[in-house]
Protein backbone atom coordinates (compact mmCIF):
# COMPACT_ATOMS: atom_id res chain seq x y z
CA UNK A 1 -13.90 6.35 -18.54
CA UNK A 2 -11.59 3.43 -20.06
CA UNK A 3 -13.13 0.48 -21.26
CA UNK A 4 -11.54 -1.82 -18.94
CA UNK A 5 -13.21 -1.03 -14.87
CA UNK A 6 -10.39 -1.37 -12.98
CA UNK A 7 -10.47 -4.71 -11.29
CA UNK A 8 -6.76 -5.13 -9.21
CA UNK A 9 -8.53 -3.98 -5.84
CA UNK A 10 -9.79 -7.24 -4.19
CA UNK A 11 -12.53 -7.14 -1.60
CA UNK A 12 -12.02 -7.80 1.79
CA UNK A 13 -9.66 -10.58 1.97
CA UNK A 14 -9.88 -13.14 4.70
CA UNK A 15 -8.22 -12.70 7.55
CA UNK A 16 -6.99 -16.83 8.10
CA UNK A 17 -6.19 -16.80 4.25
CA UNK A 18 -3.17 -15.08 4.81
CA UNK A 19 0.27 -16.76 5.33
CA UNK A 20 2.37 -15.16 8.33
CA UNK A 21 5.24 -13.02 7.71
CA UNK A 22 8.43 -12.06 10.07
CA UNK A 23 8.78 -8.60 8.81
CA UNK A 24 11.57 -5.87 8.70
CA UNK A 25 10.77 -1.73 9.10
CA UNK A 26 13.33 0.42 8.45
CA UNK A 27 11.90 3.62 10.13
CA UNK A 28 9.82 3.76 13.29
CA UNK A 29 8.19 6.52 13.52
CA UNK A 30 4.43 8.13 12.36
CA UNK A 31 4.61 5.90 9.48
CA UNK A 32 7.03 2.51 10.28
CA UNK A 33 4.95 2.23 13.73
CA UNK A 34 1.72 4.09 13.38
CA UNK A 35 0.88 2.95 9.90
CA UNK A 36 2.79 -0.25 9.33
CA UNK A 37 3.07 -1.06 11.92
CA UNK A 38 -0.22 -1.23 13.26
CA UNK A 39 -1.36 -3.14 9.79
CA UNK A 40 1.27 -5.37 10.21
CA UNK A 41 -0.49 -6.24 13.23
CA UNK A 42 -3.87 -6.68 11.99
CA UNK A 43 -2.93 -8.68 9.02
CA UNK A 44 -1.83 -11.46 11.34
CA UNK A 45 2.39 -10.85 10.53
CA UNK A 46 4.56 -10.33 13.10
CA UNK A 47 7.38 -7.06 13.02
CA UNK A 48 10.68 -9.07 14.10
CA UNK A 49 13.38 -6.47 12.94
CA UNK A 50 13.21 -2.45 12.95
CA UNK A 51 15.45 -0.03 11.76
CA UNK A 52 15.96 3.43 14.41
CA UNK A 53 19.08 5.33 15.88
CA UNK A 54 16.06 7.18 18.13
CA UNK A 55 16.04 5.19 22.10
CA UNK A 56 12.58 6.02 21.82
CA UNK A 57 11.78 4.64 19.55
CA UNK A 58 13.81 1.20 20.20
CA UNK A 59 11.68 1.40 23.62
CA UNK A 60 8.70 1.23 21.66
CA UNK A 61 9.71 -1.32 19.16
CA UNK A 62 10.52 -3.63 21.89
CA UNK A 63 7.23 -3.02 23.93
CA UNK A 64 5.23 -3.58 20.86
CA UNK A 65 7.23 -6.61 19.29
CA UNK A 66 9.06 -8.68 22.39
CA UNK A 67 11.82 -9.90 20.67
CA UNK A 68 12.48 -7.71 17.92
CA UNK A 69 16.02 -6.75 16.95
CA UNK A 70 16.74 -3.03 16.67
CA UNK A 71 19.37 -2.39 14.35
CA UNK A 72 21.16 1.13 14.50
CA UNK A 73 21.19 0.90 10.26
CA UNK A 74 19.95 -0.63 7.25
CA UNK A 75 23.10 -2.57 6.89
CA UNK A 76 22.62 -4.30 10.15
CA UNK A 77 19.13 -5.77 9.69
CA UNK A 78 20.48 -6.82 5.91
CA UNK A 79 23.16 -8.39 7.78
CA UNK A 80 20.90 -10.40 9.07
CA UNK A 81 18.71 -10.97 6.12
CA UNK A 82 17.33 -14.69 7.21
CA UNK A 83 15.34 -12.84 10.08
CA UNK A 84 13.07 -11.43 7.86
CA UNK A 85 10.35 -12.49 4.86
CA UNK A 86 10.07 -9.11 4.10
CA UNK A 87 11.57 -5.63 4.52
CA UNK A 88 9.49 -2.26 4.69
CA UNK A 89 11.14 0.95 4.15
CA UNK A 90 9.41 3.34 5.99
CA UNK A 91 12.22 5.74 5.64
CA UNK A 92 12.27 9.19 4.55
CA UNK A 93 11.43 9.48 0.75
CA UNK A 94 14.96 11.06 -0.10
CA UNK A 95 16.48 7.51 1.50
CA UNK A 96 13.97 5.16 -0.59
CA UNK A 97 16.19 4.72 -3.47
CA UNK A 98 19.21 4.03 -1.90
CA UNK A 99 17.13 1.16 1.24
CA UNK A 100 15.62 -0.55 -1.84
CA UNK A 101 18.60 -1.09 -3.94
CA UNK A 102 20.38 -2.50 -0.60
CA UNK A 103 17.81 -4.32 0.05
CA UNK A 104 17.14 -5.70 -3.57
CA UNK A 105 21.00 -6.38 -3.45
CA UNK A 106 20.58 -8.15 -0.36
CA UNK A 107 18.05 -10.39 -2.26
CA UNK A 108 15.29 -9.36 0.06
CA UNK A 109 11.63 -9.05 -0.96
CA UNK A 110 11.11 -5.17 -0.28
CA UNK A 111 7.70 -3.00 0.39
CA UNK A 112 8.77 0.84 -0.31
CA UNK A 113 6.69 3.16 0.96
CA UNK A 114 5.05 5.96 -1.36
CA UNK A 115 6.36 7.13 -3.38
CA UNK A 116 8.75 4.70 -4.45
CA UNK A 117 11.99 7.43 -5.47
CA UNK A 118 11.76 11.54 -5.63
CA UNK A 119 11.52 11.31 -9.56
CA UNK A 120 10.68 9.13 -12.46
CA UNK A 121 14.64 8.04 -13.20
CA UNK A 122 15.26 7.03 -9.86
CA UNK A 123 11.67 4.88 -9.53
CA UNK A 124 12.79 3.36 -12.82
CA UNK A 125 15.92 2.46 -11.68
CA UNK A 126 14.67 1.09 -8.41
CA UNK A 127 12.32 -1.23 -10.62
CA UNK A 128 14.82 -2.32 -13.08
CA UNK A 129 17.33 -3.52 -10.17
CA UNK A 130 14.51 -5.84 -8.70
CA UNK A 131 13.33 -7.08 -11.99
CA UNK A 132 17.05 -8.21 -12.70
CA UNK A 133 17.82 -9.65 -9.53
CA UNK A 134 14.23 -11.31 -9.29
CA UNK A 135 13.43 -9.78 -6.10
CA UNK A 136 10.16 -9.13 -5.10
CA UNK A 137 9.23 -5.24 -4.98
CA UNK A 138 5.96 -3.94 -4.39
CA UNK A 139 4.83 -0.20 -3.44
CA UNK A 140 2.69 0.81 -0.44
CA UNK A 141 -0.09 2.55 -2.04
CA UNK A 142 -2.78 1.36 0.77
CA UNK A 143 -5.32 4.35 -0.45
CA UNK A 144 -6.53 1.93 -3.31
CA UNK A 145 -7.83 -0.26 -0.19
CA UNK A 146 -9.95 2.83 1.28
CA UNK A 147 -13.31 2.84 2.00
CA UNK A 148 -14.35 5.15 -0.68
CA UNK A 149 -12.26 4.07 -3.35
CA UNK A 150 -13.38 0.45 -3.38
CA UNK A 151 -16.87 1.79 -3.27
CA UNK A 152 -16.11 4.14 -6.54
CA UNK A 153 -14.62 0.95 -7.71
CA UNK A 154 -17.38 -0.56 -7.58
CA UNK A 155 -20.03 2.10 -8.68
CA UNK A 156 -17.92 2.43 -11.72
CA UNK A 157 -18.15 -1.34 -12.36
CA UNK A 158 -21.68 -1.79 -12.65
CA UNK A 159 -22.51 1.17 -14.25
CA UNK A 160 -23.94 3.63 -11.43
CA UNK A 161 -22.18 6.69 -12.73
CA UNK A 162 -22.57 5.64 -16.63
CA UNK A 163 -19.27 7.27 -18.66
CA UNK A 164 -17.52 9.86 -15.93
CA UNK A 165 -16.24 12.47 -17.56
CA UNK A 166 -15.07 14.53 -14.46
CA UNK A 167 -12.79 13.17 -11.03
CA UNK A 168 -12.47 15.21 -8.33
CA UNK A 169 -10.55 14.41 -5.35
CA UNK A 170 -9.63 16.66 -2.46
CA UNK A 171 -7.09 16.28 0.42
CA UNK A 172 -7.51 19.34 2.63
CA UNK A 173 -6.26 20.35 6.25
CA UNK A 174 -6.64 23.45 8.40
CA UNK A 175 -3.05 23.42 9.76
CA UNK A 176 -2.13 26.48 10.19
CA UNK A 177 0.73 25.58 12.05
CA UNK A 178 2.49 23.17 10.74
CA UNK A 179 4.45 20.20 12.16
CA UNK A 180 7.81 20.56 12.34
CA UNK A 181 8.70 16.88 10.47
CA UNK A 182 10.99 16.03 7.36
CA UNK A 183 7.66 16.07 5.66
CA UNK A 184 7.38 19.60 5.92
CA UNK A 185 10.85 20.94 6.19
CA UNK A 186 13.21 18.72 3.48
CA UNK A 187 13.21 20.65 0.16
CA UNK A 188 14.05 18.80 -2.60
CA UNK A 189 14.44 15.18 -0.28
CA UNK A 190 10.86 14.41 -0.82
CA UNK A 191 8.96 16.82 1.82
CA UNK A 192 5.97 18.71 0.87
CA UNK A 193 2.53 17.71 -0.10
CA UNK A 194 3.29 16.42 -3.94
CA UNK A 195 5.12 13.81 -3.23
CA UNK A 196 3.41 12.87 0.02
CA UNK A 197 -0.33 13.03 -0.72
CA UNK A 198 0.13 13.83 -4.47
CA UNK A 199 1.36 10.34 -4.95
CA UNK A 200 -2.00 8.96 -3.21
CA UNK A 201 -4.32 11.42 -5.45
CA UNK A 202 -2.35 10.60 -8.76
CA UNK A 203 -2.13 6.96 -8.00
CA UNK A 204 -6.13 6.42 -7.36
CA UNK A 205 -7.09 8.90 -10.58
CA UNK A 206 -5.09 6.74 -13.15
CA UNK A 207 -6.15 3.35 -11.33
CA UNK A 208 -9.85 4.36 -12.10
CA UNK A 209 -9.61 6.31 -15.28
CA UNK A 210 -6.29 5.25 -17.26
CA UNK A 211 -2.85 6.96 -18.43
CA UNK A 212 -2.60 10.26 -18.21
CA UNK A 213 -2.13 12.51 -21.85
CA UNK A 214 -1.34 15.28 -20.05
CA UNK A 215 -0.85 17.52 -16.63
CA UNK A 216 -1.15 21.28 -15.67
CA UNK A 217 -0.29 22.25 -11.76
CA UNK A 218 0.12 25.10 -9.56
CA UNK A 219 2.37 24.62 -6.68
CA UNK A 220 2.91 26.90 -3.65
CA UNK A 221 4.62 26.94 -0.07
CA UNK A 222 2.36 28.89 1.98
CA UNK A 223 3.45 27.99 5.66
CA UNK A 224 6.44 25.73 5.16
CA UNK A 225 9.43 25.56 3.16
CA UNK A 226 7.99 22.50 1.10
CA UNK A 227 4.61 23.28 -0.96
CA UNK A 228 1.92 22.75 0.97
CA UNK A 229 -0.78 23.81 -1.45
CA UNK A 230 -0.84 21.50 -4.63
CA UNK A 231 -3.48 21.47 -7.29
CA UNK A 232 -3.58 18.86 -10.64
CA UNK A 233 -5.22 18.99 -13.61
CA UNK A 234 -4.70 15.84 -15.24
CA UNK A 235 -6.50 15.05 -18.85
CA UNK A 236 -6.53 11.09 -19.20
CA UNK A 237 -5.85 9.37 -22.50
CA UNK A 238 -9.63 7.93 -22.63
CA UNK A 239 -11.09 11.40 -21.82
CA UNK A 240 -11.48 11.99 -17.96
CA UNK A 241 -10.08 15.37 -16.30
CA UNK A 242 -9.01 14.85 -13.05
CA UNK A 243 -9.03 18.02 -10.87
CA UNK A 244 -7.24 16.60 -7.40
CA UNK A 245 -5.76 19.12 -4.63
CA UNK A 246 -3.76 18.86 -1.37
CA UNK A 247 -3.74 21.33 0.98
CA UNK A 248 -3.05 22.29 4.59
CA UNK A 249 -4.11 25.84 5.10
CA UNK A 250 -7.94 24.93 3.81
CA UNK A 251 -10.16 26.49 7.25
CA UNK A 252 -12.93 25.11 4.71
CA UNK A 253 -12.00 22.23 3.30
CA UNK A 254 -14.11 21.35 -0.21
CA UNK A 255 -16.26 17.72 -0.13
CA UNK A 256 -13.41 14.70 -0.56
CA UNK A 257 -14.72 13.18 -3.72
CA UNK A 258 -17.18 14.10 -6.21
CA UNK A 259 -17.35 12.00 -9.50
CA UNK A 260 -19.33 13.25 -12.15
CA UNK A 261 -20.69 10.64 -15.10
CA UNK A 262 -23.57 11.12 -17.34
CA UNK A 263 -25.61 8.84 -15.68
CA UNK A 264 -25.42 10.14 -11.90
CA UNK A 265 -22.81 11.78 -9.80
CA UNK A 266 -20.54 10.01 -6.50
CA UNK A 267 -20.33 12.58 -3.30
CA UNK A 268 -18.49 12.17 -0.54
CA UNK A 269 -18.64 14.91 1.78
CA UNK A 270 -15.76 13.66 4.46
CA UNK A 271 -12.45 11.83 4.88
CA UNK A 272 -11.30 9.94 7.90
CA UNK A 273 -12.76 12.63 10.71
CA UNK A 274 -10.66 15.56 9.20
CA UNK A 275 -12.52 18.97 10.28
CA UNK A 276 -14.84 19.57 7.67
CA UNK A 277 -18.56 22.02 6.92
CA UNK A 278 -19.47 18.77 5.60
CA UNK A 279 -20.04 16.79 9.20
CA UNK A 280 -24.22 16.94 9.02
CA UNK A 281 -23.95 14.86 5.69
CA UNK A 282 -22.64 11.88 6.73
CA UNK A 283 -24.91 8.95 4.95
CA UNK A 284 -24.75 6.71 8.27
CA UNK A 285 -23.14 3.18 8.98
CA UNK A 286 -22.32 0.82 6.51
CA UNK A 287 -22.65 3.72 4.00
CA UNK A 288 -20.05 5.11 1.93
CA UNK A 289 -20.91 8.55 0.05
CA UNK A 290 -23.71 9.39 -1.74
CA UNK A 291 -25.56 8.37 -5.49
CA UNK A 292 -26.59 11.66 -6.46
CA UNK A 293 -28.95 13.20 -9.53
CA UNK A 294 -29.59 16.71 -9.16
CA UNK A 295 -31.57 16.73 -5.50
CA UNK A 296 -31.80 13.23 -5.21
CA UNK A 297 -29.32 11.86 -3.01
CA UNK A 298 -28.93 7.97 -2.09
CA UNK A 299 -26.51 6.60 -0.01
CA UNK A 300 -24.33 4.12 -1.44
CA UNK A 301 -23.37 0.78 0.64
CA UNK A 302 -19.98 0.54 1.59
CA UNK A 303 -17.60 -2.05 0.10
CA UNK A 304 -15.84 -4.84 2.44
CA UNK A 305 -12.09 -4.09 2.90
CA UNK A 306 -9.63 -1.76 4.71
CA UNK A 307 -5.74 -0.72 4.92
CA UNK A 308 -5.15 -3.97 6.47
CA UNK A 309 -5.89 -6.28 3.11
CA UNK A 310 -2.90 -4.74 1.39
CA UNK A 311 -0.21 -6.57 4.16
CA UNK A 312 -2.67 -10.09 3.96
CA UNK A 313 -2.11 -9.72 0.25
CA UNK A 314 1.12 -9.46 0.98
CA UNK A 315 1.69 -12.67 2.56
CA UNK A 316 -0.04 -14.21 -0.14
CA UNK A 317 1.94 -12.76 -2.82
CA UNK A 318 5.05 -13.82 -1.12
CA UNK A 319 4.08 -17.45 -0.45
CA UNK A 320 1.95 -18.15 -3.52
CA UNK A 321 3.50 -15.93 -5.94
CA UNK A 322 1.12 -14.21 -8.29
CA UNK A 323 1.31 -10.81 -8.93
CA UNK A 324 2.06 -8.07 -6.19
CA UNK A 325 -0.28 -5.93 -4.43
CA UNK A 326 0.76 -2.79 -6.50
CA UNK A 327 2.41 -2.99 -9.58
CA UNK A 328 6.23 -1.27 -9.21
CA UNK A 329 5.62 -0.42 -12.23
CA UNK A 330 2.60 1.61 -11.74
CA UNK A 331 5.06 3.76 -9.14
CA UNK A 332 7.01 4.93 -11.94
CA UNK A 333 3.89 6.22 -13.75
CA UNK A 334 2.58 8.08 -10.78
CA UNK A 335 6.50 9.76 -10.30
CA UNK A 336 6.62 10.40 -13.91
CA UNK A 337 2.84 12.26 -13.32
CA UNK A 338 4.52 14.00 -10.49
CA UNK A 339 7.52 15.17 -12.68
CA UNK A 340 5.55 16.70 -15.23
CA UNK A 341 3.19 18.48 -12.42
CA UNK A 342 6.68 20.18 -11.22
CA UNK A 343 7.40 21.09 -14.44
CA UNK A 344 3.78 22.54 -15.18
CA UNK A 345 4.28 24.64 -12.04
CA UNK A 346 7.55 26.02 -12.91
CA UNK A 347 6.53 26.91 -16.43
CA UNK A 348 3.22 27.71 -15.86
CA UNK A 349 1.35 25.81 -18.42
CA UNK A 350 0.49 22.45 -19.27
CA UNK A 351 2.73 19.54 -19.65
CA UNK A 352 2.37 16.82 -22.62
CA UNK A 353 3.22 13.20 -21.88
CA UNK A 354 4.74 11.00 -23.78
């Protein structure tokens, strides 16, 4: 484990501490409206601009935000740049270079959903642009706000788990018929489960445990066009191995976390009510995992915060200054992580960083 406990993942953050924000989505679908959306919401901002050539979807905007402006392109709601604090691409990953730089260009403060670009050089390039133009970029990696991670956070801060020396992370679905999204379908525009939830799992491994020396991965397409069966090994500069999968065609899906130190081990069995073998070993309410030695097993208290802290931190950022939410920077570290993992796959053995 590194010397330094990660310590860039507040607590719950009060909700009348954050400023108010008139904010931009480009992309209103599962994520612009069901995830942004809805945090938007709870962080007290209001959504005044959207981004959607779907009527549907401009229906919706307008019954959830009276008075929003739909805009048939990205162009448009730059055109109107003063309407908005802050613009959140929501768009599909294979767009996310080319909002950002228009957006950056534009001189607005952007939030670019996960993962910022499809590779390293393009997440690079996205960061560079900003840093000249002293716009504001941050990335929306709101799994460093969940439950179990601030929790682990914490465990890891005072001790609990004493020096871990194995990470384990697992993000498995029975789907055995897939949806029929971008997600699943766009090969080589950023579909398929390494960049989606890959970026999560590599993102929350080196926040706890450090740079990353060097990757193996096996990658496979079992019921879509896209890989929907991912598996990591990543060996961190301090020490750690982190073993972290994604899957969709897991009827058994393994326990979400397990965290092994030489002091005591983190479980947790389940993850946001996904079917699981695991649902009798739930530790109760206001519990989060278990503190485990051999067959003693304690439950561990849950840590204040939620999804919603990322967009009041947000605000903050953008009023007060400060540093962002999420590092930019640490975006092009997890797509450079991701890189190497494609590389592994194709070769077939393990990948040394740099």
């Amino acid at each position: 484990m590194p010397t330094d406990v990660p310590t860039d993942v507040p607590a719950g953050v009060p909700a009348d501490t954050a400023p108010r924000l008139r904010v931009g989505v480009v992309g209103y679908g599962d994520a612009g409206r069901g995830i942004h959306g809805r945090l938007v919401r709870a962080a007290g901002h209001t959504v005044t601009a959207v981004v959607t050539r779907s009527p549907g979807r401009a229906a919706q905007a307008r019954e959830d935000w009276p008075g929003v402006r739909v805009h048939d392109d990205v162009e448009g709601l730059l055109g109107r740049a003063g309407d908005v604090d802050v613009v959140v691409l929501a768009s599909p990953t294979g767009l996310h270079v080319e909002h950002a730089l228009a957006a950056v260009a534009a001189g607005v403060p952007v939030v670019v959903d996960k993962p910022l670009a499809l590779d390293e050089a393009g997440a690079r390039a996205v960061v560079a642009a900003a840093e000249a133009a002293h716009v504001p970029l941050t990335v929306f990696q709101n799994r460093r706000w969940d439950p179990e991670q601030l929790t682990l956070v914490g465990l890891l801060a005072d001790g609990s788990l004493g020096r871990v020396h194995r990470f384990e992370r697992r993000w498995e679905r029975w789907r055995p018929v897939p949806k029929d999204r971008w997600k699943e379908n766009a090969v080589g525009e950023g579909g398929g489960l390494l960049l989606d939830l890959g970026a999560h799992l590599v993102d929350s491994a080196v926040q706890l445990f450090g740079p990353v020396a060097s990757v193996y991965a096996e990658l496979r397409a079992l019921t879509t066009p896209t890989e929907d069966d991912v598996f990591l090994a990543l060996r961190h500069r301090e020490g750690t191995v982190s073993h972290l999968w994604a899957g969709a065609l897991a009827a058994a899906p393994g326990p979400r976390t397990r965290v092994l130190g030489d002091r005591a081990a983190y479980l947790v069995t389940r993850f946001e009510g996904e079917a699981s073998p695991f649902s009798g070993m739930d530790p109760g309410d206001g519990q989060e995992g278990w503190l485990v030695r051999g067959d003693e097993a304690t439950p561990v208290p849950r840590a204040a915060g939620g999804h919603e802290d990322y967009y009041r931190l947000v605000g903050q950022w953008l009023h007060a200054g400060g540093p962002a939410p999420v590092d930019p920077r640490d975006a092009v570290v997890t797509a450079g992580v991701l890189d190497a993992a494609r590389r592994s796959a194709e070769a077939g053995q393990v990948v040394v960083l740099p």
